[in-house]
C-alpha atoms as a PDB file:
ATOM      1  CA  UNK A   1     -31.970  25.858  13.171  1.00  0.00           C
ATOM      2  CA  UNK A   2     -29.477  23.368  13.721  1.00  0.00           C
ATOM      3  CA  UNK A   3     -32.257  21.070  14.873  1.00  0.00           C
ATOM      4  CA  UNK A   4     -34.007  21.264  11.531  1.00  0.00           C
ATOM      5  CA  UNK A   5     -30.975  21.160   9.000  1.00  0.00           C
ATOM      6  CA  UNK A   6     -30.140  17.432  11.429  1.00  0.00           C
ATOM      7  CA  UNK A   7     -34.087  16.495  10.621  1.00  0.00           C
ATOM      8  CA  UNK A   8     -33.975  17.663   6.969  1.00  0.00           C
ATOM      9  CA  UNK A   9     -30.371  15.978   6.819  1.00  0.00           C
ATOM     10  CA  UNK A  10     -32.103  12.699   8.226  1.00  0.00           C
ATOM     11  CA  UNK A  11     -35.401  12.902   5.874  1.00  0.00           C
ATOM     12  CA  UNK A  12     -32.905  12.817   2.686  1.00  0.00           C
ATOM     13  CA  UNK A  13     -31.291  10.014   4.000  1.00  0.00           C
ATOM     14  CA  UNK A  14     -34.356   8.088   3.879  1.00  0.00           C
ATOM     15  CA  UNK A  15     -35.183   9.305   1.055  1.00  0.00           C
ATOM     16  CA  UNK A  16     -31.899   8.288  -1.072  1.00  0.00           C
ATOM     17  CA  UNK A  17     -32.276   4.740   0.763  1.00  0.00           C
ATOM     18  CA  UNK A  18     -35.490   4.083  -0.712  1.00  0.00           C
ATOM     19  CA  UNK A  19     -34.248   4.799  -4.284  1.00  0.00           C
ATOM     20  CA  UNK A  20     -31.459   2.678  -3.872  1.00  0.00           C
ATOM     21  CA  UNK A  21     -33.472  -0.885  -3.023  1.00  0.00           C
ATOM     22  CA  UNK A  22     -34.516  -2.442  -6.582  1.00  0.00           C
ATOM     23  CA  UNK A  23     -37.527  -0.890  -7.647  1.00  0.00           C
ATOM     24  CA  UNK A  24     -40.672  -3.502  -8.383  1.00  0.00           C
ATOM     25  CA  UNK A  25     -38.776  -6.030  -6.481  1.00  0.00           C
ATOM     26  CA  UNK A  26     -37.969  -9.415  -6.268  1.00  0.00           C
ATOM     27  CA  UNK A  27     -35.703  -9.560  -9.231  1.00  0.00           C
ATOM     28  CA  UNK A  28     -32.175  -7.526  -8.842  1.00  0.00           C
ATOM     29  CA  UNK A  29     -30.010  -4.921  -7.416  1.00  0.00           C
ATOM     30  CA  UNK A  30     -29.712  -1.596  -7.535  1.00  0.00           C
ATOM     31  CA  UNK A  31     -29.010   1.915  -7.105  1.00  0.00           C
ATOM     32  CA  UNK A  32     -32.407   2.105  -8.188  1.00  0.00           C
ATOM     33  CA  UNK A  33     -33.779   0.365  -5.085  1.00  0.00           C
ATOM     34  CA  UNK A  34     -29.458   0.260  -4.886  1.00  0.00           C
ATOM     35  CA  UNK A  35     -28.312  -3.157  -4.064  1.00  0.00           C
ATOM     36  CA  UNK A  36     -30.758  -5.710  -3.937  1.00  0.00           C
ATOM     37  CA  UNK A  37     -28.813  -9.458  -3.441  1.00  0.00           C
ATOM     38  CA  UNK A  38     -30.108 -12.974  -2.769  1.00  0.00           C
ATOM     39  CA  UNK A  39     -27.468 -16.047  -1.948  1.00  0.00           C
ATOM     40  CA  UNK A  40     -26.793 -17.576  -5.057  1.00  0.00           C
ATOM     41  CA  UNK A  41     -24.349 -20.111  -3.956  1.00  0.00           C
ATOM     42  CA  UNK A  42     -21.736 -20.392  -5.167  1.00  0.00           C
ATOM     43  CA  UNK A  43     -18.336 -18.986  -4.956  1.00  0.00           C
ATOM     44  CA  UNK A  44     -14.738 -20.155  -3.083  1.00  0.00           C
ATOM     45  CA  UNK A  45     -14.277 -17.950  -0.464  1.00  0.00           C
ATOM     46  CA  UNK A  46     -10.699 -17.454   0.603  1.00  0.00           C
ATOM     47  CA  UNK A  47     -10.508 -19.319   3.903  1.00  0.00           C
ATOM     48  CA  UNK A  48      -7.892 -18.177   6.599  1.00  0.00           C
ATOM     49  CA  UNK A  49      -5.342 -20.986   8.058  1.00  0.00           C
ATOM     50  CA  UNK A  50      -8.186 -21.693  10.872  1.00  0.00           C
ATOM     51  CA  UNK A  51     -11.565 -20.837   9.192  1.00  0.00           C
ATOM     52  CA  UNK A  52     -14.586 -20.051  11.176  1.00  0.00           C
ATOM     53  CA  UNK A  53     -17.498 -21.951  11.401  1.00  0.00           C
ATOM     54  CA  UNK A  54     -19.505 -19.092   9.787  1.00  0.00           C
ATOM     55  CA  UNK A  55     -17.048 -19.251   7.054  1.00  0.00           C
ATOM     56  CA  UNK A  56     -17.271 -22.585   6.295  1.00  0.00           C
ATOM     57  CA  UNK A  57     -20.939 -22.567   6.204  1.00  0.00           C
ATOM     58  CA  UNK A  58     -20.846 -19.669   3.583  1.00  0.00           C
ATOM     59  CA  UNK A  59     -17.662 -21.231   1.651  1.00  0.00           C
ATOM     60  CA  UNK A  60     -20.294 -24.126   1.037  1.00  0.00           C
ATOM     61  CA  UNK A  61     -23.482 -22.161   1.075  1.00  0.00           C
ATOM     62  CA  UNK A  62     -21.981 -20.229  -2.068  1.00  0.00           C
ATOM     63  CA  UNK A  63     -20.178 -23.016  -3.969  1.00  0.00           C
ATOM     64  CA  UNK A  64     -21.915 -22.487  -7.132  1.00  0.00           C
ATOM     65  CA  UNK A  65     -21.255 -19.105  -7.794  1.00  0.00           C
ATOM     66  CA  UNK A  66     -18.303 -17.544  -9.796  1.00  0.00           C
ATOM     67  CA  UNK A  67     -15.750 -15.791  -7.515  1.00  0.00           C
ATOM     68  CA  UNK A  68     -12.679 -13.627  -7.988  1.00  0.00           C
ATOM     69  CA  UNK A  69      -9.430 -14.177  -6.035  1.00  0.00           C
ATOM     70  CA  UNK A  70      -7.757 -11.235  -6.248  1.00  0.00           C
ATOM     71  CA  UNK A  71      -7.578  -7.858  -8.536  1.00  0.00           C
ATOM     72  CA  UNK A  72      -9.185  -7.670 -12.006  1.00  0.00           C
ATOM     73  CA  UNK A  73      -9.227  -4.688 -14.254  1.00  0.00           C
ATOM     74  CA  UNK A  74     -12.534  -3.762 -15.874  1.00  0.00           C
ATOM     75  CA  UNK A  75     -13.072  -0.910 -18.905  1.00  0.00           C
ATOM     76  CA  UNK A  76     -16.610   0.039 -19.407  1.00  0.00           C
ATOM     77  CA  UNK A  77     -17.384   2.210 -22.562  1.00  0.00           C
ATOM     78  CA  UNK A  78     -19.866   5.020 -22.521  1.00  0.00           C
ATOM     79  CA  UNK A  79     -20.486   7.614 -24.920  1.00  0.00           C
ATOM     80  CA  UNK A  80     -17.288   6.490 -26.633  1.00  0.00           C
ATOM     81  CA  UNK A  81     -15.285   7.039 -23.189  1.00  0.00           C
ATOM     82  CA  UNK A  82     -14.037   4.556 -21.357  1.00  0.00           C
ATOM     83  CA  UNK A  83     -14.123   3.782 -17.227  1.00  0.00           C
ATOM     84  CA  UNK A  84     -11.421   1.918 -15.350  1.00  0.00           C
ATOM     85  CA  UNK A  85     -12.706  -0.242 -12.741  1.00  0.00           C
ATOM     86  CA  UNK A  86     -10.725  -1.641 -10.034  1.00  0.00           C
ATOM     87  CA  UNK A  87     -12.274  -4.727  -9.254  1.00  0.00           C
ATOM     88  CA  UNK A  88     -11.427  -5.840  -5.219  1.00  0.00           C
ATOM     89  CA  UNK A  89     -11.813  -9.683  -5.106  1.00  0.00           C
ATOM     90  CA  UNK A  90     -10.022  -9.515  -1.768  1.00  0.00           C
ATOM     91  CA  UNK A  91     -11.943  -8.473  -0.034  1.00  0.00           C
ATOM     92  CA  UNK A  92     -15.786  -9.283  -1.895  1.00  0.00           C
ATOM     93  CA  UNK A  93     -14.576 -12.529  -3.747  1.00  0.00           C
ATOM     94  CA  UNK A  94     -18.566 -13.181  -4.888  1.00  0.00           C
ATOM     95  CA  UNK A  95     -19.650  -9.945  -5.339  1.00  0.00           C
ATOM     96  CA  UNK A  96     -16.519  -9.447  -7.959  1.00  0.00           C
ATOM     97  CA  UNK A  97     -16.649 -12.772  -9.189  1.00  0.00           C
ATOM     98  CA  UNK A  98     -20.052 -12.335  -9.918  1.00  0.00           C
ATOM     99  CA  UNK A  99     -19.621  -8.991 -11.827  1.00  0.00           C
ATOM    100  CA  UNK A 100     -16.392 -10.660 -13.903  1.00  0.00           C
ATOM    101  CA  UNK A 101     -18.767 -13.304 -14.892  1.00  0.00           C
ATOM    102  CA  UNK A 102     -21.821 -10.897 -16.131  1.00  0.00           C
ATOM    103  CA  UNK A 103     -19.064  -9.222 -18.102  1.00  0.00           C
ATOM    104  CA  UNK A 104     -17.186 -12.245 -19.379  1.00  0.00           C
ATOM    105  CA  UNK A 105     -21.020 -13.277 -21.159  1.00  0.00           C
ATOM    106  CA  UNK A 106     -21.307  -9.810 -22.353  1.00  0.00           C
ATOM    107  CA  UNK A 107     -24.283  -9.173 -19.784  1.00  0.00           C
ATOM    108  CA  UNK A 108     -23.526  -5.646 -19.723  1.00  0.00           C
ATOM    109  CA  UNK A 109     -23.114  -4.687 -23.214  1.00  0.00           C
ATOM    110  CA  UNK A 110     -26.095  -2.763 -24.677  1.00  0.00           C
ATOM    111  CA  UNK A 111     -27.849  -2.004 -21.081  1.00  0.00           C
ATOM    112  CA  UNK A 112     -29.370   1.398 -20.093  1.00  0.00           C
ATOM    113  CA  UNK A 113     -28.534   3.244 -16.711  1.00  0.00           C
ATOM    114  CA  UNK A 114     -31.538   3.873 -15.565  1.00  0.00           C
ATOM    115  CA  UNK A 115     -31.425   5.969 -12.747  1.00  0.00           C
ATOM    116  CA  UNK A 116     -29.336   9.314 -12.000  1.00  0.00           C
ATOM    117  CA  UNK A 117     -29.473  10.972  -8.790  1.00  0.00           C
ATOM    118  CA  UNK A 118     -27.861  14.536  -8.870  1.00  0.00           C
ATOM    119  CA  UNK A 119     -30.041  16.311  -7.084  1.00  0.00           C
ATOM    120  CA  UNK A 120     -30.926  17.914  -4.368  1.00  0.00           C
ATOM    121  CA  UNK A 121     -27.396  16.769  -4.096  1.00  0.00           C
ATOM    122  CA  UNK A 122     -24.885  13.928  -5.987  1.00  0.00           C
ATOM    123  CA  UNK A 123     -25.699  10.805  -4.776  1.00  0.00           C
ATOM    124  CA  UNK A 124     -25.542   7.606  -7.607  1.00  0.00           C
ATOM    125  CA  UNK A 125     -25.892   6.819 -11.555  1.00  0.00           C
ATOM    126  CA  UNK A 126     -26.988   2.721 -11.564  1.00  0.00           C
ATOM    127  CA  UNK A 127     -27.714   0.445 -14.139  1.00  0.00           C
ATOM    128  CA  UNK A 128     -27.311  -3.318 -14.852  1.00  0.00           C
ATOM    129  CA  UNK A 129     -31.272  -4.083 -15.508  1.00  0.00           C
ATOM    130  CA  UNK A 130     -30.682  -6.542 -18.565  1.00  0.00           C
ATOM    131  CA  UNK A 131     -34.617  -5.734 -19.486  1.00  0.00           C
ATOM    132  CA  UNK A 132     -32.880  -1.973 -20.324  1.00  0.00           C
ATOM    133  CA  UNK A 133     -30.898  -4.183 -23.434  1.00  0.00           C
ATOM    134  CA  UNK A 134     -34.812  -4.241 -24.916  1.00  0.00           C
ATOM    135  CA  UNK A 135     -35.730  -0.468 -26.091  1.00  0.00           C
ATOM    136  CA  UNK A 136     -38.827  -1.327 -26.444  1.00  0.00           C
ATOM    137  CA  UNK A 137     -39.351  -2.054 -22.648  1.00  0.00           C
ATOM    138  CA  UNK A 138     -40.857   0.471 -20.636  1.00  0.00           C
ATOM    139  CA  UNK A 139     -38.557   3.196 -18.944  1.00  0.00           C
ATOM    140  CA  UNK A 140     -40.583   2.845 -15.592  1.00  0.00           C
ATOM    141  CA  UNK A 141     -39.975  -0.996 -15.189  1.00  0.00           C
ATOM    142  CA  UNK A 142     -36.569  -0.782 -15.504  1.00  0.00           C
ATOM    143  CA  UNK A 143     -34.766  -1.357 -12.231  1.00  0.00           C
ATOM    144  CA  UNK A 144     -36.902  -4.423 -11.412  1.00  0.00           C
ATOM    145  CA  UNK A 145     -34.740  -7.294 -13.008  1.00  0.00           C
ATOM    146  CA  UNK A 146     -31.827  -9.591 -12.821  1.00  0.00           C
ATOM    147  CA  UNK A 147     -29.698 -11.743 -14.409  1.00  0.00           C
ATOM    148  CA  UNK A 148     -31.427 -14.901 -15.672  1.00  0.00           C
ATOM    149  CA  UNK A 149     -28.655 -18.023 -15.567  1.00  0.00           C
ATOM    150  CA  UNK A 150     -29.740 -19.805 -19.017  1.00  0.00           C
ATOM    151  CA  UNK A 151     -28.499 -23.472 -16.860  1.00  0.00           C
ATOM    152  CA  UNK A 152     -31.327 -22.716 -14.330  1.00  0.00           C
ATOM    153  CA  UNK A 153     -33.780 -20.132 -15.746  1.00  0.00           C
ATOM    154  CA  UNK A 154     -33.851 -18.388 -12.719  1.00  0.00           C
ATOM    155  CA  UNK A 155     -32.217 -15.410 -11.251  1.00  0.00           C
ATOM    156  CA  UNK A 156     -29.272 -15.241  -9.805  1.00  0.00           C
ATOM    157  CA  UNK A 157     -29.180 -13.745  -6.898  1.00  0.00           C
ATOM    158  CA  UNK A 158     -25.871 -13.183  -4.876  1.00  0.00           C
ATOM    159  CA  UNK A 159     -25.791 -12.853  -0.930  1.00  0.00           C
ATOM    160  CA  UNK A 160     -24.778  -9.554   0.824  1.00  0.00           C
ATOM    161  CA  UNK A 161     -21.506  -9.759   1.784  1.00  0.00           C
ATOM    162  CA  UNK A 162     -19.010  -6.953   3.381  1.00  0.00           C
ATOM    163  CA  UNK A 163     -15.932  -7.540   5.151  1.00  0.00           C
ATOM    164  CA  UNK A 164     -15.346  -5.765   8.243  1.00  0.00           C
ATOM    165  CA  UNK A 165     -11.800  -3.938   8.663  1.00  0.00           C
ATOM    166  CA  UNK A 166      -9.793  -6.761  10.782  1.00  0.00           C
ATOM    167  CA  UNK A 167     -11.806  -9.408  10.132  1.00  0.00           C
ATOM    168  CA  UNK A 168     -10.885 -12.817   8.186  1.00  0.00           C
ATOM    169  CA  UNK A 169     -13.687 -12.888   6.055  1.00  0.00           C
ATOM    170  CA  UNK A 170     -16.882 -11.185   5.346  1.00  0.00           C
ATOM    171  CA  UNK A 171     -19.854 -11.022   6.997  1.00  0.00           C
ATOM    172  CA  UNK A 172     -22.634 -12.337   4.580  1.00  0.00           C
ATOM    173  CA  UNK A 173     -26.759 -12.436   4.043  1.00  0.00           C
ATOM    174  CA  UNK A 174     -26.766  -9.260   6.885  1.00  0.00           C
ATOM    175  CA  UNK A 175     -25.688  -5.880   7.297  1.00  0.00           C
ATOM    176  CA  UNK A 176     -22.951  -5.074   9.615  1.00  0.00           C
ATOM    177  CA  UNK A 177     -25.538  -3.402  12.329  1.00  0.00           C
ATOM    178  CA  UNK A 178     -27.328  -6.343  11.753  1.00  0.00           C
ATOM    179  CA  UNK A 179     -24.872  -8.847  12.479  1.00  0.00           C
ATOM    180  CA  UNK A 180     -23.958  -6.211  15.608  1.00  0.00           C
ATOM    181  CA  UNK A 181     -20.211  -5.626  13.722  1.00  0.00           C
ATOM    182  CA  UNK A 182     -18.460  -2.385  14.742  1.00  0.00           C
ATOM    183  CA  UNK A 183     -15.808  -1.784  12.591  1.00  0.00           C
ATOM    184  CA  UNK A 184     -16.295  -0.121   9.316  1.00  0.00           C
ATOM    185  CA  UNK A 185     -16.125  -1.610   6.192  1.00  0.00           C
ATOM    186  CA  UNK A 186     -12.669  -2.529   4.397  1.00  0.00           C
ATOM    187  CA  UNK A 187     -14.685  -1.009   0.991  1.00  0.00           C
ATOM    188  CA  UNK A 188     -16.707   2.181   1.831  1.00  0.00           C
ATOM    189  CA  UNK A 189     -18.695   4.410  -0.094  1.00  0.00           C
ATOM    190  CA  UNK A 190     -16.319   6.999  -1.196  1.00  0.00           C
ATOM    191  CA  UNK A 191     -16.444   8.971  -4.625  1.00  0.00           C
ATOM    192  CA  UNK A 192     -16.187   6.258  -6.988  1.00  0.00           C
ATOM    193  CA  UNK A 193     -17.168   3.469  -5.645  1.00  0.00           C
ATOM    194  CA  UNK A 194     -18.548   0.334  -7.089  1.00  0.00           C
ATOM    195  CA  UNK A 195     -21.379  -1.432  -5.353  1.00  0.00           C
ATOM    196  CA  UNK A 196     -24.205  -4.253  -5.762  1.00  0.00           C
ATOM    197  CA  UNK A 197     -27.981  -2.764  -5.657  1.00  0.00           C
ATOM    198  CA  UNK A 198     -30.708  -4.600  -4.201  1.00  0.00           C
ATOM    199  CA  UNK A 199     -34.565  -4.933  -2.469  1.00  0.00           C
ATOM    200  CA  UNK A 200     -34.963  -5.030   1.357  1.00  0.00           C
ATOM    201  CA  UNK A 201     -34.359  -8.724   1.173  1.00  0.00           C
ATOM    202  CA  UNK A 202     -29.863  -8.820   1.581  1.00  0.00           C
ATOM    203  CA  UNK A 203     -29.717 -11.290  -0.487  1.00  0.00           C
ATOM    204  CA  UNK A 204     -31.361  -9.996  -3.629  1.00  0.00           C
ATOM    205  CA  UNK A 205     -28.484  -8.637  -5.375  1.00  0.00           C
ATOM    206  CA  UNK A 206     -28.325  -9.990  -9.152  1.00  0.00           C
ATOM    207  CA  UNK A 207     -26.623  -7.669 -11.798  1.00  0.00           C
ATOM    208  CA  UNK A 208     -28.083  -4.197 -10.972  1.00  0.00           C
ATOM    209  CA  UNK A 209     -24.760  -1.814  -9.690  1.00  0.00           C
ATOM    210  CA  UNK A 210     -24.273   2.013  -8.985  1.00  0.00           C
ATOM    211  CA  UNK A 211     -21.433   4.208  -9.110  1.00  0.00           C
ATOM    212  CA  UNK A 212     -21.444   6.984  -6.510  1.00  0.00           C
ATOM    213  CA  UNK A 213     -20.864  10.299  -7.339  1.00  0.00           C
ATOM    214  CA  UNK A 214     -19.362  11.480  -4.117  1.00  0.00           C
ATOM    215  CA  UNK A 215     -18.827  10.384  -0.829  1.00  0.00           C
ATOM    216  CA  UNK A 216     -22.079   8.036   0.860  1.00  0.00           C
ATOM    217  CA  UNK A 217     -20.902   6.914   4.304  1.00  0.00           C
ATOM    218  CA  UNK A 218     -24.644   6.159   5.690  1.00  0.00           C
ATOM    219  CA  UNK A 219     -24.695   3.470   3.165  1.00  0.00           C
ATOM    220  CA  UNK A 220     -21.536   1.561   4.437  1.00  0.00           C
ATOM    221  CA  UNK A 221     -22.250  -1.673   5.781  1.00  0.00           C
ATOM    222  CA  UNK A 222     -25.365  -1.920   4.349  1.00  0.00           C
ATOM    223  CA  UNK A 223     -24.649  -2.259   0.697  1.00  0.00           C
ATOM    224  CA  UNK A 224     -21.637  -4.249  -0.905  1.00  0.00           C
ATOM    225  CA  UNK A 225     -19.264  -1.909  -2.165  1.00  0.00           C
ATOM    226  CA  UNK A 226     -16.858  -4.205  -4.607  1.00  0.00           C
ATOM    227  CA  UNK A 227     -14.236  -1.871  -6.410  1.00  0.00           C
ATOM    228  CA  UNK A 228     -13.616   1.800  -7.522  1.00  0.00           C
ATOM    229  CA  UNK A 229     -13.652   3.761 -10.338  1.00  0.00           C
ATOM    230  CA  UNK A 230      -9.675   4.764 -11.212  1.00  0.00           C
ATOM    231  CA  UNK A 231     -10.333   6.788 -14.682  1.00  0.00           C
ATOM    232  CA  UNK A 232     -13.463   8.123 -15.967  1.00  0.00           C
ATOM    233  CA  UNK A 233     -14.758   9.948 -13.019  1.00  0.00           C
ATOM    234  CA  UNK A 234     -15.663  12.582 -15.535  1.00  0.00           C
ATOM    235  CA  UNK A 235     -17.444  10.439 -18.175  1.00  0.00           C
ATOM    236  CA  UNK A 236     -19.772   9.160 -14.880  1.00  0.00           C
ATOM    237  CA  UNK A 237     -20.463  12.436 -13.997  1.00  0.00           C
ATOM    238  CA  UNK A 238     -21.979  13.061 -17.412  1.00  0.00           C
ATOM    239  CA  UNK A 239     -24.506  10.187 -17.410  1.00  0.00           C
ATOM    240  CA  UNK A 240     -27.570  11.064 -18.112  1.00  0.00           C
ATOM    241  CA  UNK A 241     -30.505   8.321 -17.442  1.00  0.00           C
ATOM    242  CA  UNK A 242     -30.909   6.710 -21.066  1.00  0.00           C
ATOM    243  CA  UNK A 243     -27.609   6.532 -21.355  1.00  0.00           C
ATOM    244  CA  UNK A 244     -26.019   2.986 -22.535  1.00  0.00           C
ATOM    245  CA  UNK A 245     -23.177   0.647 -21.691  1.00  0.00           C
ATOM    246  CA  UNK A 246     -21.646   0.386 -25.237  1.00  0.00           C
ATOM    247  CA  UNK A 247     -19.299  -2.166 -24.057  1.00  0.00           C
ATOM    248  CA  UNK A 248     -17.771  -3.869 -20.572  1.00  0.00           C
ATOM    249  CA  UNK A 249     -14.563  -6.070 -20.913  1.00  0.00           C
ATOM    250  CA  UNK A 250     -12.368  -7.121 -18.420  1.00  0.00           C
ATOM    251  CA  UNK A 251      -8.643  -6.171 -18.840  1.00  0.00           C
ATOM    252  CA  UNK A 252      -7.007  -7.397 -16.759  1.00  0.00           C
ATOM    253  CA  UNK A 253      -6.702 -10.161 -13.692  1.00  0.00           C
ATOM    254  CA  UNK A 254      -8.842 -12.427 -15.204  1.00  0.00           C
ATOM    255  CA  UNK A 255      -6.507 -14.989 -14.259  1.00  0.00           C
ATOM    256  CA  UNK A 256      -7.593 -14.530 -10.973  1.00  0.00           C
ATOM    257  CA  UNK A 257     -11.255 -15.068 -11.967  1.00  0.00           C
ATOM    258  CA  UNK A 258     -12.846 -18.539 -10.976  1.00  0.00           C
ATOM    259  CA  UNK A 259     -16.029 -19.274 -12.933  1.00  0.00           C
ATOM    260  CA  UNK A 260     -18.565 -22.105 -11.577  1.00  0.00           C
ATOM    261  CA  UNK A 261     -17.462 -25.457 -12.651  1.00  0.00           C
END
């Protein structure tokens, strides 16, 4: 018995996985497919006193991309009720910066969460497909795109990137197993969290994100977690799919923000 709840336990896991990567592919993140993230360069990565080679490389790799340096305060309407996002810049400088930016041009506003997984058990609510802003578009492509940067007319894509607890900086463009790290994750799935979906590929992130709706440890280190909800818990937990972002403005600690030149 305890064999087959272990197997069953295992099956589900596989099964949540593959509705996290970005469904249709190649465009952006999600809980949908969750996280999907490409490097889009760009973005000033805190450097300790002695920075590592691998850090340089990805403080240059990542240049062009926005980045935040610190906190930042984000309050997301739906349904008339807002949610407080803690933005951690500290620790995912891109993946925030990123999200601050997508904000800051109003990215956000208007878009459709598009998938809801409550059962068999609470798992995610994600959104962030721009092609959801369109009501027009069909309900069974959405999950499949990104952000399109009107300077490039491409998608941008952001790399993977999760700091390990005790490291200087984060590990980017691979998982933590991957890059044969350890230590856990400084941001972890917990109730609440905040993270980047995307395909397979790590670095196919874009604007797709989830909020999880209770605790998801088998996804740390695999998916960039980037802040936490801290009000508004209940208004997530009353998503429905359909359901649209009536407005996302940042609050606070946009000092701290440091768009791409």
């Amino acid at each position: 018995m305890q064999m087959q709840i272990k197997i069953q336990r295992w099956l589900f896991s596989l099964l949540i996985i593959g509705a996290l990567f970005v469904g249709g592919c190649g465009s952006s993140p999600v809980a949908n497919s969750t996280p999907t993230s490409n490097p889009a360069s760009g973005e000033n990565i805190s450097l300790s006193p002695s920075p590592s080679p691998a850090a340089v490389a990805a403080s240059s790799q990542f240049s062009n991309l926005p980045r935040l340096q610190g906190k930042a305060t984000v309050v997301m309407t739906v349904k008339g009720a807002p949610i407080t996002i803690e933005l951690d810049g500290t620790n995912a400088p891109i993946t925030a910066g990123n999200f601050v930016d997508l904000v800051q041009k109003g990215v956000y506003d208007g878009l459709v969460f598009h998938r809801v997984v409550r059962e068999p058990q609470p798992f995610v609510v994600q959104g962030g497909d721009p092609q959801g802003k369109d009501p027009k578009f069909p309900t069974a492509r959405l999950g499949t795109g990104g952000f399109i940067d009107p300077k490039t007319s491409a998608e941008r894509r952001i790399p993977l990137e999760i700091k390990a607890k005790g490291a200087a900086n984060p590990t980017y463009s691979q998982t933590l197993e991957e890059a044969r790290v350890k230590e856990k994750p400084v941001l972890v799935h917990s109730r609440g969290a905040v993270a980047m979906a995307r395909s397979q590929s790590p670095d196919s992130a874009s604007s797709q994100f989830y909020f999880t709706l209770t605790d998801v440890p088998f996804l740390d280190g695999s998916y960039a977690v980037f802040g936490y909800v801290k009000q508004g818990m209940d208004v997530i937990d009353k998503i429905e799919a359909g359901d649209r972002i009536e407005r996302a403005t940042v609050t606070q600690g946009l000092e701290n923000f440091k768009p791409v030149q």
